[in-house]
Protein backbone atom coordinates (compact mmCIF):
# COMPACT_ATOMS: atom_id res chain seq x y z
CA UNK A 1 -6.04 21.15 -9.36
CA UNK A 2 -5.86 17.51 -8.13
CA UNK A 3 -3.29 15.10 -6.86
CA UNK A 4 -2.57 12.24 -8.73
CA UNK A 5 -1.16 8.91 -6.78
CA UNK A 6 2.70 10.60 -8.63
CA UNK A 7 2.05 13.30 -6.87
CA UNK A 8 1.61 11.68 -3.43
CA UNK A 9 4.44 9.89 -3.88
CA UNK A 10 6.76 12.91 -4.55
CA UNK A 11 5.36 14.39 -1.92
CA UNK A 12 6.19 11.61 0.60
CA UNK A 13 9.51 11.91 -0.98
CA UNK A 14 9.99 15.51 -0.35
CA UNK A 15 8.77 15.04 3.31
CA UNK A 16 11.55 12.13 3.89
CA UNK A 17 14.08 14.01 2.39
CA UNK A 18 13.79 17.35 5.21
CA UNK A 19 13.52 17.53 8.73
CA UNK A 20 10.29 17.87 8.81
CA UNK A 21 7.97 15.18 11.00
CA UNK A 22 4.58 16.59 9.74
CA UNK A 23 2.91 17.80 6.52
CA UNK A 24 -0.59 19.29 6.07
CA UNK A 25 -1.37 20.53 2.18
CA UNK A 26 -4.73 21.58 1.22
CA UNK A 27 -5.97 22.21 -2.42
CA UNK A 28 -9.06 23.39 -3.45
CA UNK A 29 -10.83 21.31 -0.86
CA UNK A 30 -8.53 18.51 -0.63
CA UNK A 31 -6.65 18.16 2.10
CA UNK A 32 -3.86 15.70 2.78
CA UNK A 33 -1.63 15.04 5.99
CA UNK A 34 2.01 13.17 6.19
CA UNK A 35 3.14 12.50 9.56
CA UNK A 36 7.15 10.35 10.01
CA UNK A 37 9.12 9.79 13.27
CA UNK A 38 6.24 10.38 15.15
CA UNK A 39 5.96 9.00 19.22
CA UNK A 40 3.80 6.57 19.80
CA UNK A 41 1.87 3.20 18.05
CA UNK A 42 0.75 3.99 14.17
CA UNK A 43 -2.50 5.29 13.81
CA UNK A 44 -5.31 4.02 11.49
CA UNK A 45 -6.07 5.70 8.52
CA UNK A 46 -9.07 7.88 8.53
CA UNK A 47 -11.94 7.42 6.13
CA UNK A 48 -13.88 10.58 4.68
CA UNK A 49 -17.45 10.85 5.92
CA UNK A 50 -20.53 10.87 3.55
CA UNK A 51 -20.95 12.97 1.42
CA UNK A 52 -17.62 14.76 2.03
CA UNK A 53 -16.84 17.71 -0.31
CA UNK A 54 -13.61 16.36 -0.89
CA UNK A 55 -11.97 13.46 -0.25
CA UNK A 56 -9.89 12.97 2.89
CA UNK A 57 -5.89 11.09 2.66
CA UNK A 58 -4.60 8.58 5.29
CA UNK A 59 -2.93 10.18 8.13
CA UNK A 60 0.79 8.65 7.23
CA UNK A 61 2.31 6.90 10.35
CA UNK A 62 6.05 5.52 10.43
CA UNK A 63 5.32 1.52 10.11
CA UNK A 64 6.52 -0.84 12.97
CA UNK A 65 9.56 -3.06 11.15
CA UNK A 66 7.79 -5.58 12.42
CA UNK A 67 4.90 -5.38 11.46
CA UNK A 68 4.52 -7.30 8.33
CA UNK A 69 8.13 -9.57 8.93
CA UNK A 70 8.76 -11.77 6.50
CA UNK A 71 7.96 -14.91 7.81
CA UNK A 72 9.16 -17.97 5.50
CA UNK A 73 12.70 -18.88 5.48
CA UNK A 74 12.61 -20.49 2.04
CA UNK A 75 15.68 -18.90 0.22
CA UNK A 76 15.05 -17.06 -3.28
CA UNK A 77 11.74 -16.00 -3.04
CA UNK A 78 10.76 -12.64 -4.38
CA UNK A 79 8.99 -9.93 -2.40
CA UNK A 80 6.35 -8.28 -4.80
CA UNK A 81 5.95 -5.28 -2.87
CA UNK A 82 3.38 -2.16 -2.96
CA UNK A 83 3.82 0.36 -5.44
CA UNK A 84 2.27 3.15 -3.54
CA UNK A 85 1.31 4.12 -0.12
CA UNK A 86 -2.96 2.94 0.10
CA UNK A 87 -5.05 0.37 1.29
CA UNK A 88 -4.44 -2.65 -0.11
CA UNK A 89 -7.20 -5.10 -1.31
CA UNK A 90 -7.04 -8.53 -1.64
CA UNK A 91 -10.19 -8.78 -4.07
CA UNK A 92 -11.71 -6.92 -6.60
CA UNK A 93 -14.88 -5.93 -4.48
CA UNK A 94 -15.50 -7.21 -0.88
CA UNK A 95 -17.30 -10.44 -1.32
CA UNK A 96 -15.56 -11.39 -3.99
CA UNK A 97 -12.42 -14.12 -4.10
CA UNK A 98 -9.14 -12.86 -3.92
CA UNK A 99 -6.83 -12.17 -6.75
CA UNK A 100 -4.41 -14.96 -5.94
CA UNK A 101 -3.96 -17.23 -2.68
CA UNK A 102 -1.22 -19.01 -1.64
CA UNK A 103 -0.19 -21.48 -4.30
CA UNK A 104 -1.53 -19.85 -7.19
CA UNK A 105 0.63 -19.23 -9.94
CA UNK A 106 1.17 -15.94 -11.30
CA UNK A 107 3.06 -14.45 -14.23
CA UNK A 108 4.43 -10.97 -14.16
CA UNK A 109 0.89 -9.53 -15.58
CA UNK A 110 -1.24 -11.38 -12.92
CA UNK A 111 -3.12 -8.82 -10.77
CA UNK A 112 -2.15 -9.51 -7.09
CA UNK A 113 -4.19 -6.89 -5.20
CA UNK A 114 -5.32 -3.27 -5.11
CA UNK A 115 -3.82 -0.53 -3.51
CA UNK A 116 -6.26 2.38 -3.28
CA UNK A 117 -5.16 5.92 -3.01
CA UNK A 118 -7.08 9.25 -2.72
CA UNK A 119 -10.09 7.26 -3.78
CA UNK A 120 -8.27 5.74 -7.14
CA UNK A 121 -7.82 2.24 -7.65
CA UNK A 122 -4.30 1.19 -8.81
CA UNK A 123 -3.97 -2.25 -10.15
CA UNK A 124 -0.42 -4.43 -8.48
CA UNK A 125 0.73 -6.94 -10.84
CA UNK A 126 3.24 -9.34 -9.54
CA UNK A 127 6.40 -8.67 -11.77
CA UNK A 128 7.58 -12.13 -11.45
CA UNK A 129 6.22 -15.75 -12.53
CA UNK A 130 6.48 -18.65 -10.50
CA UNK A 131 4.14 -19.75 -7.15
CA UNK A 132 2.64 -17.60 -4.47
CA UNK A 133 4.22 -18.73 -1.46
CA UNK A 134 2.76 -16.71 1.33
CA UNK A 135 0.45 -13.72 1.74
CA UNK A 136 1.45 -10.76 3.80
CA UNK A 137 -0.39 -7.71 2.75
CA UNK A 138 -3.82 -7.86 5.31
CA UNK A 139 -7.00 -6.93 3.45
CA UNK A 140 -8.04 -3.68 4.09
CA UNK A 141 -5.16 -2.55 5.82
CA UNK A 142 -2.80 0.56 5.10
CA UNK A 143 0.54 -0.57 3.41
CA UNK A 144 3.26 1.70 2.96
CA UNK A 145 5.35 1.90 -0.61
CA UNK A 146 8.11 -0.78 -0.99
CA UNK A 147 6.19 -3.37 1.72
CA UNK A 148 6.05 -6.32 1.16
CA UNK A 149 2.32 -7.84 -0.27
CA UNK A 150 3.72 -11.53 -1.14
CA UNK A 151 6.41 -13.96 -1.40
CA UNK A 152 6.56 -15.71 -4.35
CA UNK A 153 8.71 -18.37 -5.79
CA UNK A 154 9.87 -17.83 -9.11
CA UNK A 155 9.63 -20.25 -11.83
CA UNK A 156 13.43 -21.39 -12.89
């Protein structure tokens, strides 16, 4: 049996929805910890060794609201926001340009980023056209679902 990126995500769901702070599920090898409410600054996700025998999830830490604040003022802009809970890439492969920067103009196909989870690559498109305004989602970093990647301006 293995977890799809779904799963995760109705997992995290489950764990919100109880009184539970922590979570630790192993399947055939794979294990995966939630942590919420915790005490204490986030912690980074943890990266499986190589070779592991199975891959290892990000240790899930409540975000700081601050964090990633919105910073531009500019009124109707849309948030395109993460889809799942991963690391999110700027660019295909490191190296390689980014998907969009600011001022590029996107249409609601247009591939923003990557947001990685269990080892699976999941494609963000922006769901709106207009003008990336500003960037918010940090390369590499964990992002939590529903933050916010970008701010774009939508074409009227």
């Amino acid at each position: 049996m293995s977890l799809t990126a779904k799963d995760v995500e109705e997992i995290m769901k489950l764990l919100e929805g109880s009184s539970f702070d922590r979570l630790v599920l192993e399947v055939d090898g794979l294990k995966l910890e939630l942590e919420r409410g915790g005490s204490g600054a986030p912690r980074p996700a943890r990266q499986a060794a190589a070779p592991a025998p199975a891959p290892a999830a990000p240790a899930v830490a409540p975000a700081a609201p601050t964090a990633q604040a919105r910073r531009s003022t500019e009124a109707g802009l849309v948030e395109v926001k993460s889809p799942l809970l991963g690391i999110y890439y700027r660019a295909p492969k490191p190296g390689e340009p980014s998907f969009v920067e600011v001022g590029s103009k996107v249409d609601t196909e247009t591939v923003i980023g990557i947001v990685e989870v269990m080892k699976l690559m999941n494609s963000v498109p922006a769901g709106v056209k207009g003008e990336v305004v500003e960037i918010l989602g940090q390369n590499g970093e964990l992002v939590e679902h529903g933050e916010v990647l970008l701010l774009v301006r939508p074409e009227s």
